[in-house]
C-alpha atoms as a PDB file:
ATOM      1  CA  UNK A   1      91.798 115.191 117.740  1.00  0.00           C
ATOM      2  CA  UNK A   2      95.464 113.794 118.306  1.00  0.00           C
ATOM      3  CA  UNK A   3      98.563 115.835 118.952  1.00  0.00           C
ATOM      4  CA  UNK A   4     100.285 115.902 115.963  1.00  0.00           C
ATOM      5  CA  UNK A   5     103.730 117.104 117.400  1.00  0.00           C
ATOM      6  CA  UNK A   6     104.013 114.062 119.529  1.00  0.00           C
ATOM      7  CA  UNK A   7     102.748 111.046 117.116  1.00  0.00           C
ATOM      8  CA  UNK A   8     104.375 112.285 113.770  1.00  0.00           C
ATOM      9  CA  UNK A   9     107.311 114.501 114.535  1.00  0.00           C
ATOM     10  CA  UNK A  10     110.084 113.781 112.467  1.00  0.00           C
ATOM     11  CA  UNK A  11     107.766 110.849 110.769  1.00  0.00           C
ATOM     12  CA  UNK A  12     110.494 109.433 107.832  1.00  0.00           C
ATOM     13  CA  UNK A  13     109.527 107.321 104.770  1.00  0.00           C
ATOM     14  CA  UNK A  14     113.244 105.771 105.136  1.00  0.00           C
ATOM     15  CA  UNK A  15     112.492 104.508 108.744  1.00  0.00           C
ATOM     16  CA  UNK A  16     111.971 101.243 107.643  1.00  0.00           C
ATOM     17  CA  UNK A  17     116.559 101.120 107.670  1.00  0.00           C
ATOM     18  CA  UNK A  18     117.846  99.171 110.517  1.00  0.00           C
ATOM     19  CA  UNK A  19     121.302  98.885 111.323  1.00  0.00           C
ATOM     20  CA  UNK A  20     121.647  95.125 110.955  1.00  0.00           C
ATOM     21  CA  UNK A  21     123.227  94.002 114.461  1.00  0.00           C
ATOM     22  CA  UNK A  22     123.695  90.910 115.826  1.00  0.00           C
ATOM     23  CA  UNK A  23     120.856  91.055 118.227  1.00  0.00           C
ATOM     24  CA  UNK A  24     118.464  92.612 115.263  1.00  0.00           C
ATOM     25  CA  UNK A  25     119.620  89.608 112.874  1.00  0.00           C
ATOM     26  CA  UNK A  26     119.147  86.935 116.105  1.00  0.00           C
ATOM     27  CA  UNK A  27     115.750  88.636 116.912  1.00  0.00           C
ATOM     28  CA  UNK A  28     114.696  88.306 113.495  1.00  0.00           C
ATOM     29  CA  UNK A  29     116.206  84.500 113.359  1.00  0.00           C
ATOM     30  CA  UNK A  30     114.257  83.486 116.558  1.00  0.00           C
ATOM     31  CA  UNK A  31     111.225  84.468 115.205  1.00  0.00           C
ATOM     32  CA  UNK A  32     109.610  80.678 114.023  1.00  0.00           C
ATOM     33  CA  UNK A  33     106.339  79.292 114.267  1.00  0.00           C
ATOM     34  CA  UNK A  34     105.703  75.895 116.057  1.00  0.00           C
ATOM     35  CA  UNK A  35     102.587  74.130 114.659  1.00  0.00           C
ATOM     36  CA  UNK A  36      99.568  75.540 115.881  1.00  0.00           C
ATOM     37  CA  UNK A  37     100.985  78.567 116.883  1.00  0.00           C
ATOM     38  CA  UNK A  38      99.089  81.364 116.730  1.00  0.00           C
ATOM     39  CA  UNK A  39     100.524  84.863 116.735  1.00  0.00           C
ATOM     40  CA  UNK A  40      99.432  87.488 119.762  1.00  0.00           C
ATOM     41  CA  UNK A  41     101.817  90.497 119.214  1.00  0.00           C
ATOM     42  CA  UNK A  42     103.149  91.915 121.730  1.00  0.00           C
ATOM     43  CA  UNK A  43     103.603  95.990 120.464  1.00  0.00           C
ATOM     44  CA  UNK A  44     100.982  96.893 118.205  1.00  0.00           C
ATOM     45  CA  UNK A  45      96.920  96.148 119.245  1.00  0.00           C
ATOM     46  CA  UNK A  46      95.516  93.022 117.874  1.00  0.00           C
ATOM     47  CA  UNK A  47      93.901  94.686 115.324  1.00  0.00           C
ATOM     48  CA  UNK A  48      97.134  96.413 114.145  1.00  0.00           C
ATOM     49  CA  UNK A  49      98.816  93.050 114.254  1.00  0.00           C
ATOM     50  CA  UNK A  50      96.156  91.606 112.428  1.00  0.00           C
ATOM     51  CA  UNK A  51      96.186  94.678 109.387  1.00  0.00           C
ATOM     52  CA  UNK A  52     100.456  94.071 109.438  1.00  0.00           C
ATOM     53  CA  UNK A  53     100.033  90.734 108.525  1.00  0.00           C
ATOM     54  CA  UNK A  54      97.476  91.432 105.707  1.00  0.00           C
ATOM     55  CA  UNK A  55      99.520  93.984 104.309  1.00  0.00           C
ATOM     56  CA  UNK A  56     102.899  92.192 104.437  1.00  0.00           C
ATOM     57  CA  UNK A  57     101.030  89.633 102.485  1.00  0.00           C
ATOM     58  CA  UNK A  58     100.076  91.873  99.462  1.00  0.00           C
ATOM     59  CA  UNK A  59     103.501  93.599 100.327  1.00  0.00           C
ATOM     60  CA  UNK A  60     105.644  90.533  99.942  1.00  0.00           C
ATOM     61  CA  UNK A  61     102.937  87.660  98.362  1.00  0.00           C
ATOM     62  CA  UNK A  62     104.237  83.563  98.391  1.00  0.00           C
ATOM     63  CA  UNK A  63     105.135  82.581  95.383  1.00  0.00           C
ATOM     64  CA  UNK A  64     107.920  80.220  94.092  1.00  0.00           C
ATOM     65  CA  UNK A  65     109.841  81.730  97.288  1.00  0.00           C
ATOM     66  CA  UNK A  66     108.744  82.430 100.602  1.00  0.00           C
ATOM     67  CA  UNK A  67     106.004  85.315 101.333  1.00  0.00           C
ATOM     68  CA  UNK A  68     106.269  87.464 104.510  1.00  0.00           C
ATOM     69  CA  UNK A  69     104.786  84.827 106.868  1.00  0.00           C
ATOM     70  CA  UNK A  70     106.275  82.151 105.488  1.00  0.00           C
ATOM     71  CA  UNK A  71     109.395  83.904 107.350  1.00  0.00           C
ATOM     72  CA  UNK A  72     106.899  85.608 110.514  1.00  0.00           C
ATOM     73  CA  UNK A  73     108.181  89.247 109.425  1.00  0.00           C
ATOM     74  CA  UNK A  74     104.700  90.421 111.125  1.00  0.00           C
ATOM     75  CA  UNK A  75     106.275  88.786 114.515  1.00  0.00           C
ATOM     76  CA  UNK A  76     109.404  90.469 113.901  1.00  0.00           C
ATOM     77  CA  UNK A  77     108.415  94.054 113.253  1.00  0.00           C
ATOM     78  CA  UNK A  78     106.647  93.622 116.647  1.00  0.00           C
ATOM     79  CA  UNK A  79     109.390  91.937 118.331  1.00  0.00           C
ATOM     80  CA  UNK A  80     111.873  94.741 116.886  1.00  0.00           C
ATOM     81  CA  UNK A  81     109.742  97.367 117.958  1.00  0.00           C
ATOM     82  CA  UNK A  82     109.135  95.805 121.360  1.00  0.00           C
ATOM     83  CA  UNK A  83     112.397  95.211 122.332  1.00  0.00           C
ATOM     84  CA  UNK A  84     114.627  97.284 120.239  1.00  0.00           C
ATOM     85  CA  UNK A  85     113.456 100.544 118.832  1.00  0.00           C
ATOM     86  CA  UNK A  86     113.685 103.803 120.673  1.00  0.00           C
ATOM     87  CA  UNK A  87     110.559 105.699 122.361  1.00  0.00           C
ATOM     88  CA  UNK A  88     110.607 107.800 119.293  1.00  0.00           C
ATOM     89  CA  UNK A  89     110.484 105.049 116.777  1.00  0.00           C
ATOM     90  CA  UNK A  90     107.460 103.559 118.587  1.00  0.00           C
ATOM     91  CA  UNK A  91     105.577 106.603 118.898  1.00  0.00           C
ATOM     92  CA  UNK A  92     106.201 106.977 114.642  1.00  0.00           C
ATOM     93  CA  UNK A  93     105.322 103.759 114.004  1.00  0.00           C
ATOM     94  CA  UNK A  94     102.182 103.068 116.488  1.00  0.00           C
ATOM     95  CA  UNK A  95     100.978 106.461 114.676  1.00  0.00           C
ATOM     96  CA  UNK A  96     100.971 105.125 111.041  1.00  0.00           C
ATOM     97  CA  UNK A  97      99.699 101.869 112.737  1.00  0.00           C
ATOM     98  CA  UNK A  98      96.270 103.866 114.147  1.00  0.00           C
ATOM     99  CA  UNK A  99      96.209 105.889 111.177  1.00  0.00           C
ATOM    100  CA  UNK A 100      95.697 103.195 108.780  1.00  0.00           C
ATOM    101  CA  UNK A 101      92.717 101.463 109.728  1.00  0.00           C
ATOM    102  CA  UNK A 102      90.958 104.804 110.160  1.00  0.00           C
ATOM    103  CA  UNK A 103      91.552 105.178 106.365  1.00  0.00           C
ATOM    104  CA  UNK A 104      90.574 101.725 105.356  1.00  0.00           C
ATOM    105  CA  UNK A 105      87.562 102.621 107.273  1.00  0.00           C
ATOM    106  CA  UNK A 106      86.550 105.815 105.778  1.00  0.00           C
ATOM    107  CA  UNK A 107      87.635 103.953 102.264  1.00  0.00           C
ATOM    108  CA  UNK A 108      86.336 100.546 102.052  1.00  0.00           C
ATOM    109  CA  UNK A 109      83.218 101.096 104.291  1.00  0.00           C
ATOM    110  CA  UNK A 110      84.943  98.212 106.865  1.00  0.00           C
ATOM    111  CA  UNK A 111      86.999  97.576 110.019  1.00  0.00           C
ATOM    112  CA  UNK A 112      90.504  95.900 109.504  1.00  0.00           C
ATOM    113  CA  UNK A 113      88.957  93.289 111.177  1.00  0.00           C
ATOM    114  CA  UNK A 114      86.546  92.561 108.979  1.00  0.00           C
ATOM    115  CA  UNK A 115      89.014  93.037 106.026  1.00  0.00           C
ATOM    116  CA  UNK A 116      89.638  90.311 103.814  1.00  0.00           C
ATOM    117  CA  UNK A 117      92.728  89.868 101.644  1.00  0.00           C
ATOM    118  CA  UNK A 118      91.192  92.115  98.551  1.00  0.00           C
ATOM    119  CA  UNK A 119      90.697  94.824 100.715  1.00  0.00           C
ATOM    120  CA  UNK A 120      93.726  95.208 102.241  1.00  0.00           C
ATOM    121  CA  UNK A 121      95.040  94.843  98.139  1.00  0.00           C
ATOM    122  CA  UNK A 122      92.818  97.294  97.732  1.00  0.00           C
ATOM    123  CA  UNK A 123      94.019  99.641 100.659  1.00  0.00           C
ATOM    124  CA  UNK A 124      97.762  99.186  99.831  1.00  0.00           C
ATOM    125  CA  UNK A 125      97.671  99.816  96.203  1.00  0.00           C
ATOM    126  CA  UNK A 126      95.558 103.170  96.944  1.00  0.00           C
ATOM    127  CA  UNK A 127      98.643 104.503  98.579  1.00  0.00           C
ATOM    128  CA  UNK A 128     102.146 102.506  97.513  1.00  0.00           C
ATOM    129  CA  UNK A 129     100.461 102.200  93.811  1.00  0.00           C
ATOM    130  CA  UNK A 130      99.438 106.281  93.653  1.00  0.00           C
ATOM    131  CA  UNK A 131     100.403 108.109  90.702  1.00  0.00           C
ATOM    132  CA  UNK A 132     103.922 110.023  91.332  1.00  0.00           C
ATOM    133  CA  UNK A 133     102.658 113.371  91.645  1.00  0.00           C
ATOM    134  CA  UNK A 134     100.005 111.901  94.553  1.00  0.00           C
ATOM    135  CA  UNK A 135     102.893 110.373  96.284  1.00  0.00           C
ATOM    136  CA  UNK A 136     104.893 113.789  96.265  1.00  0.00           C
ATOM    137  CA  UNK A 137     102.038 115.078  98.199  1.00  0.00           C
ATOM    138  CA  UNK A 138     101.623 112.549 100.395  1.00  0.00           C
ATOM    139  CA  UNK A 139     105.492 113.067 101.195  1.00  0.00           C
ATOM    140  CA  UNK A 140     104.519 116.726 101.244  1.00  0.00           C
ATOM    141  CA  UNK A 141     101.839 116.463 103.323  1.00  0.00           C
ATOM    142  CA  UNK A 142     103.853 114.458 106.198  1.00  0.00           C
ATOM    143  CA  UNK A 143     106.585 116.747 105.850  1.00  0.00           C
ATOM    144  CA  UNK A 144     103.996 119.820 106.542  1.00  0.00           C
ATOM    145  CA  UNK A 145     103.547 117.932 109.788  1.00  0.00           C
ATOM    146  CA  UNK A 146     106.898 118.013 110.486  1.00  0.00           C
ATOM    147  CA  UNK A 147     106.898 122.009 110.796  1.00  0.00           C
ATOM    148  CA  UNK A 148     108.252 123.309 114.251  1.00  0.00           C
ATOM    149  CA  UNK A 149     106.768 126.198 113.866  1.00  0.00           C
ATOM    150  CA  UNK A 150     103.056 123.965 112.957  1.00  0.00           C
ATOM    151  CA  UNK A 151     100.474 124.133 116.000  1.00  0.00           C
ATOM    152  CA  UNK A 152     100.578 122.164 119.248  1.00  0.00           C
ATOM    153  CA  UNK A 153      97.286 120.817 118.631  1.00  0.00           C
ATOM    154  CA  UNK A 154      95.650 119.769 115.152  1.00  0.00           C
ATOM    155  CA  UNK A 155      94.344 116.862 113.713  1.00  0.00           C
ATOM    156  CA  UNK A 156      96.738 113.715 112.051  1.00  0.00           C
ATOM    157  CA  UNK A 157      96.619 114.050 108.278  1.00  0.00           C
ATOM    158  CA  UNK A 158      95.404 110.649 108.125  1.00  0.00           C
ATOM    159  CA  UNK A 159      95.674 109.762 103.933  1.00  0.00           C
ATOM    160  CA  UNK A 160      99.990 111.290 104.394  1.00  0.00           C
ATOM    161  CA  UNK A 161     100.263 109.462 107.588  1.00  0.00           C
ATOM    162  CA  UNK A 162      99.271 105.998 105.799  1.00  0.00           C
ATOM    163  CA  UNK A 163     101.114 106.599 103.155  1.00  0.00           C
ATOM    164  CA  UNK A 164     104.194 106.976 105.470  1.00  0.00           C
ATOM    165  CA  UNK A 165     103.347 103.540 107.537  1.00  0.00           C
ATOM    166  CA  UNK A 166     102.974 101.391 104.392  1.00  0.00           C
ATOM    167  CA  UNK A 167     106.219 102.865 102.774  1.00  0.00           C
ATOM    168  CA  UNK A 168     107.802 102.095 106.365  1.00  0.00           C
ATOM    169  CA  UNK A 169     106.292  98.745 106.464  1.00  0.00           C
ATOM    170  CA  UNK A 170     107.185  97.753 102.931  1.00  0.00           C
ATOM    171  CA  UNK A 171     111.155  99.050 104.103  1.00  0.00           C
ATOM    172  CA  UNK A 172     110.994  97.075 107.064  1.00  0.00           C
ATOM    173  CA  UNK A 173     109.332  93.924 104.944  1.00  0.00           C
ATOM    174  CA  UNK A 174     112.269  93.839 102.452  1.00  0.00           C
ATOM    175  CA  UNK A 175     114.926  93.959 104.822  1.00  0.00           C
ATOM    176  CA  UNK A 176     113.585  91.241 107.284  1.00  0.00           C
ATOM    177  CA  UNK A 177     113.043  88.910 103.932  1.00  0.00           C
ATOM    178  CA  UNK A 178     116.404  89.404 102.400  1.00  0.00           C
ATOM    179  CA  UNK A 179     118.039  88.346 106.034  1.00  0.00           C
ATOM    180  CA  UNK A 180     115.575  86.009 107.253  1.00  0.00           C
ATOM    181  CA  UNK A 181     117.624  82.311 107.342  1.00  0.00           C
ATOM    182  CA  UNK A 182     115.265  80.666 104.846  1.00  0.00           C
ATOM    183  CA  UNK A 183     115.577  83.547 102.004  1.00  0.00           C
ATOM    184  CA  UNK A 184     119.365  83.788 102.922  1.00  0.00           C
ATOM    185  CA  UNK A 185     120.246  79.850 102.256  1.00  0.00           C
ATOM    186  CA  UNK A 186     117.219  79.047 100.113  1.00  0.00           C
ATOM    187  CA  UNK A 187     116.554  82.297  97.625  1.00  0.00           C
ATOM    188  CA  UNK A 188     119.438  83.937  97.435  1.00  0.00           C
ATOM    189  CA  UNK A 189     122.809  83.293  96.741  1.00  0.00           C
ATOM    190  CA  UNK A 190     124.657  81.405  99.510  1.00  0.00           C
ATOM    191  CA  UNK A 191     127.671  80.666  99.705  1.00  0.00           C
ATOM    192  CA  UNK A 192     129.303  80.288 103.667  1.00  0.00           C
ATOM    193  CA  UNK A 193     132.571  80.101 102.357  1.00  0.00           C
ATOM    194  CA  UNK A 194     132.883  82.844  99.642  1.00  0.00           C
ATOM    195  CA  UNK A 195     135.989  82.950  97.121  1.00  0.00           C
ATOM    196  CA  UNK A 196     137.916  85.618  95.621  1.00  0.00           C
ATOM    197  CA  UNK A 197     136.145  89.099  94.723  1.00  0.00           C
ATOM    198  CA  UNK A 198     135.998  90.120  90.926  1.00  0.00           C
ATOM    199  CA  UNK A 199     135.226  93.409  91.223  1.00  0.00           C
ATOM    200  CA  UNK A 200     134.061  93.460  87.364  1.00  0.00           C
ATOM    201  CA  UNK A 201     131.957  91.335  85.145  1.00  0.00           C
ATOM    202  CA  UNK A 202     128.640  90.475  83.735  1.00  0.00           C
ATOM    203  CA  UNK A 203     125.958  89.481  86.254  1.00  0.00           C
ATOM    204  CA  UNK A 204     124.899  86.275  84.203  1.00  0.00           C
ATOM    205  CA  UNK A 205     128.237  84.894  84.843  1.00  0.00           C
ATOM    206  CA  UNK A 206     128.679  85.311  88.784  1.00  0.00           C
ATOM    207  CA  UNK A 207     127.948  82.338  90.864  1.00  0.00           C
ATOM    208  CA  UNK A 208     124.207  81.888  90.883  1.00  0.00           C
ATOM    209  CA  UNK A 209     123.199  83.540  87.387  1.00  0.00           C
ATOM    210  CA  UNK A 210     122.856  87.222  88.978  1.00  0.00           C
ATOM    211  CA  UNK A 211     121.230  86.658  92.121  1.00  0.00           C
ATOM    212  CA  UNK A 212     122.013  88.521  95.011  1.00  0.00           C
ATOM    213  CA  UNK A 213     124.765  87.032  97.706  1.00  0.00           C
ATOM    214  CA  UNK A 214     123.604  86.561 101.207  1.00  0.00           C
ATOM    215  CA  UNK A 215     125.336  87.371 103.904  1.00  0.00           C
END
């Protein structure tokens, strides 16, 4: 039994925005691997870390461009939520974070531990690839939870609650990739001294055939 009040009030699917500051873009810049490095976090539980990483990979695969830990976006979500967020954005996020793995348990018949990359496929797709009308419940569902006038004391709607932390994640993902240095120089369009603005014309015929500009 958990207290829902505390863990999920005011739970948001858009919590994955962050107001990009300088010391949120140099946290997220700082976070490199040296060789042989291996990733503790710091925030979430080893086993959370370990689940974040599997499902940033199915989130944001490598292909011909960087996937999420080819730019550490694991390290930064727990760096960011170390060192940055609020109380009240840790207590949301470590609750989707413990939610999650008791799904993937009750689901797949496995520990995140002992999940391999299908699995967590698997996992994510149940929830971020659920028909619309499921996903209105799930949004439903969390926002049932949300209810001041809800008991002190019930159990954490589990199958909402995931739903939540993966739509959070994959927020979180996409911002951290479209900033990271490598996407920003290497993927997208960069230009560090841009020209004039033309505030009208066809995408094909901007400066990098319709990509988006980096800051």
């Amino acid at each position: 039994m958990m207290n829902r009040r505390q863990v999920l009030k005011n739970l948001g699917l858009g919590a994955g925005y962050m107001v990009a500051a300088p010391s949120v873009f140099s946290l997220l810049q700082s976070c490199k691997n040296e060789p042989g490095f291996e990733w503790e976090p710091v925030f979430l539980t080893p086993a959370n870390g370990y689940a974040l990483q599997q499902i940033l990979e199915v989130i944001i695969p490598k292909t011909d461009t960087p996937g999420a830990t080819d730019v550490n976006i694991a390290q930064f979500i727990d760096a960011y939520l170390n060192e940055v967020a609020d109380e009240k954005e840790q207590d949301d996020f470590k609750a989707g974070a413990n939610a999650f793995p008791i799904n993937f348990k009750s689901n797949l018949n496995k520990s995140v531990e002992d999940g391999d990359p299908e699995d967590f496929e698997k996992a994510v797709k149940m929830y971020l690839g659920a028909e619309p009308e499921q996903r209105e419940d799930f949004v439903k569902r969390l926002s049932a939870t949300q209810d001041p006038e809800a008991p002190e004391e019930t159990e954490v709607d589990t199958e909402a609650t995931s739903y939540g932390y993966l739509d959070n994640v994959r927020n979180r993902a996409i911002w951290a990739w479209k900033n990271s240095e490598e996407v920003g120089e290497n993927v997208l369009w960069y230009d560090p001294v841009p020209g004039t603005l033309i505030g009208c014309m066809e995408i094909g015929e901007n400066g990098n055939n319709g990509k988006t500009m980096s800051l």
